[in-house]
C-alpha atoms as a PDB file:
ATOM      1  CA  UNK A   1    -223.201-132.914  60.752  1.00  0.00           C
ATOM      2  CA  UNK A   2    -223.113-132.161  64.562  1.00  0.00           C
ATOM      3  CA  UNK A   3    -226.668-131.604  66.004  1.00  0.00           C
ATOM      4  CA  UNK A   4    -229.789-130.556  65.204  1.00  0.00           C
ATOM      5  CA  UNK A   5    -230.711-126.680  65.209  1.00  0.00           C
ATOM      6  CA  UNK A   6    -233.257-125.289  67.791  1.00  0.00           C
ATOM      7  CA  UNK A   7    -236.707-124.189  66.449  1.00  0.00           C
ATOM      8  CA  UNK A   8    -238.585-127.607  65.480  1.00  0.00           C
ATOM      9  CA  UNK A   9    -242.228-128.511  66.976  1.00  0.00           C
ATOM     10  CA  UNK A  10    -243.352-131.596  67.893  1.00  0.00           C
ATOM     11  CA  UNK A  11    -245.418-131.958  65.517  1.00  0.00           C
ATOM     12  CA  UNK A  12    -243.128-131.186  62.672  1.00  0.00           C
ATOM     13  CA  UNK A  13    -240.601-133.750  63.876  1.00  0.00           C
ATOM     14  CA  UNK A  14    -242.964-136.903  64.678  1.00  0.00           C
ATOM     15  CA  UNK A  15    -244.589-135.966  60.816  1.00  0.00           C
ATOM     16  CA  UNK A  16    -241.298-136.221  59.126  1.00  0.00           C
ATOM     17  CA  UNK A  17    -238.357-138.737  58.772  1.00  0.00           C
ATOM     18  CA  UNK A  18    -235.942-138.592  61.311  1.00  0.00           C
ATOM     19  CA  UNK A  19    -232.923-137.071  59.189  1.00  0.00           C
ATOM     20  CA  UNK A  20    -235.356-134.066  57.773  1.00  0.00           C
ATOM     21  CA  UNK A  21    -235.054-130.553  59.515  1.00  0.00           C
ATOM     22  CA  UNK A  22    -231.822-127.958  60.045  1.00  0.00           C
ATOM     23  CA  UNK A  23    -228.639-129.142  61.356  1.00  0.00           C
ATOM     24  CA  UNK A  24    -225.831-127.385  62.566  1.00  0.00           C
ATOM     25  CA  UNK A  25    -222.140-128.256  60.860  1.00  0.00           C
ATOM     26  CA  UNK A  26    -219.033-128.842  62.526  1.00  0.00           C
ATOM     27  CA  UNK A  27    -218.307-125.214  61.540  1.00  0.00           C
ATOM     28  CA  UNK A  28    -221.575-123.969  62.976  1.00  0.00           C
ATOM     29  CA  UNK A  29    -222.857-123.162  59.483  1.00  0.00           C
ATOM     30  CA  UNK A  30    -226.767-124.084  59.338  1.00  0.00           C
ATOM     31  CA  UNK A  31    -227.313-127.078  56.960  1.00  0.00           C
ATOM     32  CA  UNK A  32    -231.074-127.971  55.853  1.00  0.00           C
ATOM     33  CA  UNK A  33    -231.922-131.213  55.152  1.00  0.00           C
ATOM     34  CA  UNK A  34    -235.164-132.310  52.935  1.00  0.00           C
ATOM     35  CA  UNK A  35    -236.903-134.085  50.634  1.00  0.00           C
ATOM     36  CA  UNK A  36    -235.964-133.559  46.676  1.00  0.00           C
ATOM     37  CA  UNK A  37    -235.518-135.525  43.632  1.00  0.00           C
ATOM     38  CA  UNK A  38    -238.223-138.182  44.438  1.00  0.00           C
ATOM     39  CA  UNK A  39    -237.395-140.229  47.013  1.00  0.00           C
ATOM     40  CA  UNK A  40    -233.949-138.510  48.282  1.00  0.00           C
ATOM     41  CA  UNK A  41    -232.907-135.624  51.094  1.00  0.00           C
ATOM     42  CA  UNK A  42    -230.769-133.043  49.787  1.00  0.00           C
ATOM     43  CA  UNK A  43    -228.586-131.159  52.173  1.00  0.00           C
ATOM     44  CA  UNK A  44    -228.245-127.311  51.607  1.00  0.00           C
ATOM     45  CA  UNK A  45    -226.419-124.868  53.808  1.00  0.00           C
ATOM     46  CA  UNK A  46    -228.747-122.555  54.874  1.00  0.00           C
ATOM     47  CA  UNK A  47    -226.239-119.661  56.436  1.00  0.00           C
ATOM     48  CA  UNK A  48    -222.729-119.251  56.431  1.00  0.00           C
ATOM     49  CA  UNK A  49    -220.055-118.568  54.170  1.00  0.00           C
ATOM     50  CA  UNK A  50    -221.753-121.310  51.489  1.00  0.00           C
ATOM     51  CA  UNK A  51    -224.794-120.163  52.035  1.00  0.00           C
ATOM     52  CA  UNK A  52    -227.499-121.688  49.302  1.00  0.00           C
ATOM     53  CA  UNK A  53    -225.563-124.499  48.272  1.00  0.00           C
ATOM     54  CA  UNK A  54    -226.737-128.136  47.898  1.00  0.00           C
ATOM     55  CA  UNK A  55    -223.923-130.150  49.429  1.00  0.00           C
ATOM     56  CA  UNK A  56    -224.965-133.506  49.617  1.00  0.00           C
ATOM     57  CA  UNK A  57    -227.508-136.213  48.647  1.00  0.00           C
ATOM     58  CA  UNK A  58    -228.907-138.944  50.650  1.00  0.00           C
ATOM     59  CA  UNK A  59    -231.297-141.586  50.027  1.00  0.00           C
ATOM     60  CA  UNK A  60    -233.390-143.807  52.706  1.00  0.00           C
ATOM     61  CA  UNK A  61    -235.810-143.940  55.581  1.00  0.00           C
ATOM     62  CA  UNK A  62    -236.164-144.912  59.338  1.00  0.00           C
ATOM     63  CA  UNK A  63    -232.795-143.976  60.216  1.00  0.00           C
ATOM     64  CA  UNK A  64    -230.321-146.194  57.675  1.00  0.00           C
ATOM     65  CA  UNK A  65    -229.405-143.751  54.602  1.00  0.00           C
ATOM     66  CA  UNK A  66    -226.805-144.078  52.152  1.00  0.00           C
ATOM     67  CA  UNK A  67    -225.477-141.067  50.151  1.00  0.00           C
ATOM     68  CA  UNK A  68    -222.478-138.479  49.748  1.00  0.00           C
ATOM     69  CA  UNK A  69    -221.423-134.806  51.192  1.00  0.00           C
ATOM     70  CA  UNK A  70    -219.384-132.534  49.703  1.00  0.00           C
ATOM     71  CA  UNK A  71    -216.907-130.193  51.540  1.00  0.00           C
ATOM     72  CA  UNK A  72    -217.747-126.429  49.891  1.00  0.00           C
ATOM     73  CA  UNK A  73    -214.155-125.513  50.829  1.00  0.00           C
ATOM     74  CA  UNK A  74    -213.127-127.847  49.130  1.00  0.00           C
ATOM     75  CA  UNK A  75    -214.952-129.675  47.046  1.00  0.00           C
ATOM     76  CA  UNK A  76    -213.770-132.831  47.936  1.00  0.00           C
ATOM     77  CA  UNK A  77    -216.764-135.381  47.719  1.00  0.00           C
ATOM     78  CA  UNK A  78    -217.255-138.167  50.469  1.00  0.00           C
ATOM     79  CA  UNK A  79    -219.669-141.400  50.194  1.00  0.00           C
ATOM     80  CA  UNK A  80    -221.171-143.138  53.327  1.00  0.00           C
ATOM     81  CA  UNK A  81    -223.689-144.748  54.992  1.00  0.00           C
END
């Protein structure tokens, strides 16, 4: 992930954790990330060639998460924290 996307309020950003919102890739595709599966983010590209597909997983709060992206070209699947 590169930077964050234009577009969020202030509001919006102070009410959610720090990782949450749309994020541009080093490709320049849009990726969103947000809450799912309990307690985890899911990534999803939201434009681009990949468009609609969950990528990666992460799991945390206040700035330390732990989790895994995949590539979509691919497919190759990298852990991190």
């Amino acid at each position: 992930m590169a930077t964050r996307a234009a577009g969020h309020s202030a509001a919006s950003t102070l009410a959610a954790q720090p990782i949450e919102g749309d994020w541009l890739t080093l490709k320049g595709d849009t990726a969103r990330i947000a809450p799912c599966e309990g307690d985890k983010f899911c990534i999803t590209l939201i434009d681009g060639q990949y468009a609609g597909k969950q990528i990666g997983v992460l799991k945390g709060m206040g700035g330390q998460y732990t989790g895994q992206v995949t590539k979509p070209q691919n497919g190759k699947t990298y852990e991190g924290s």
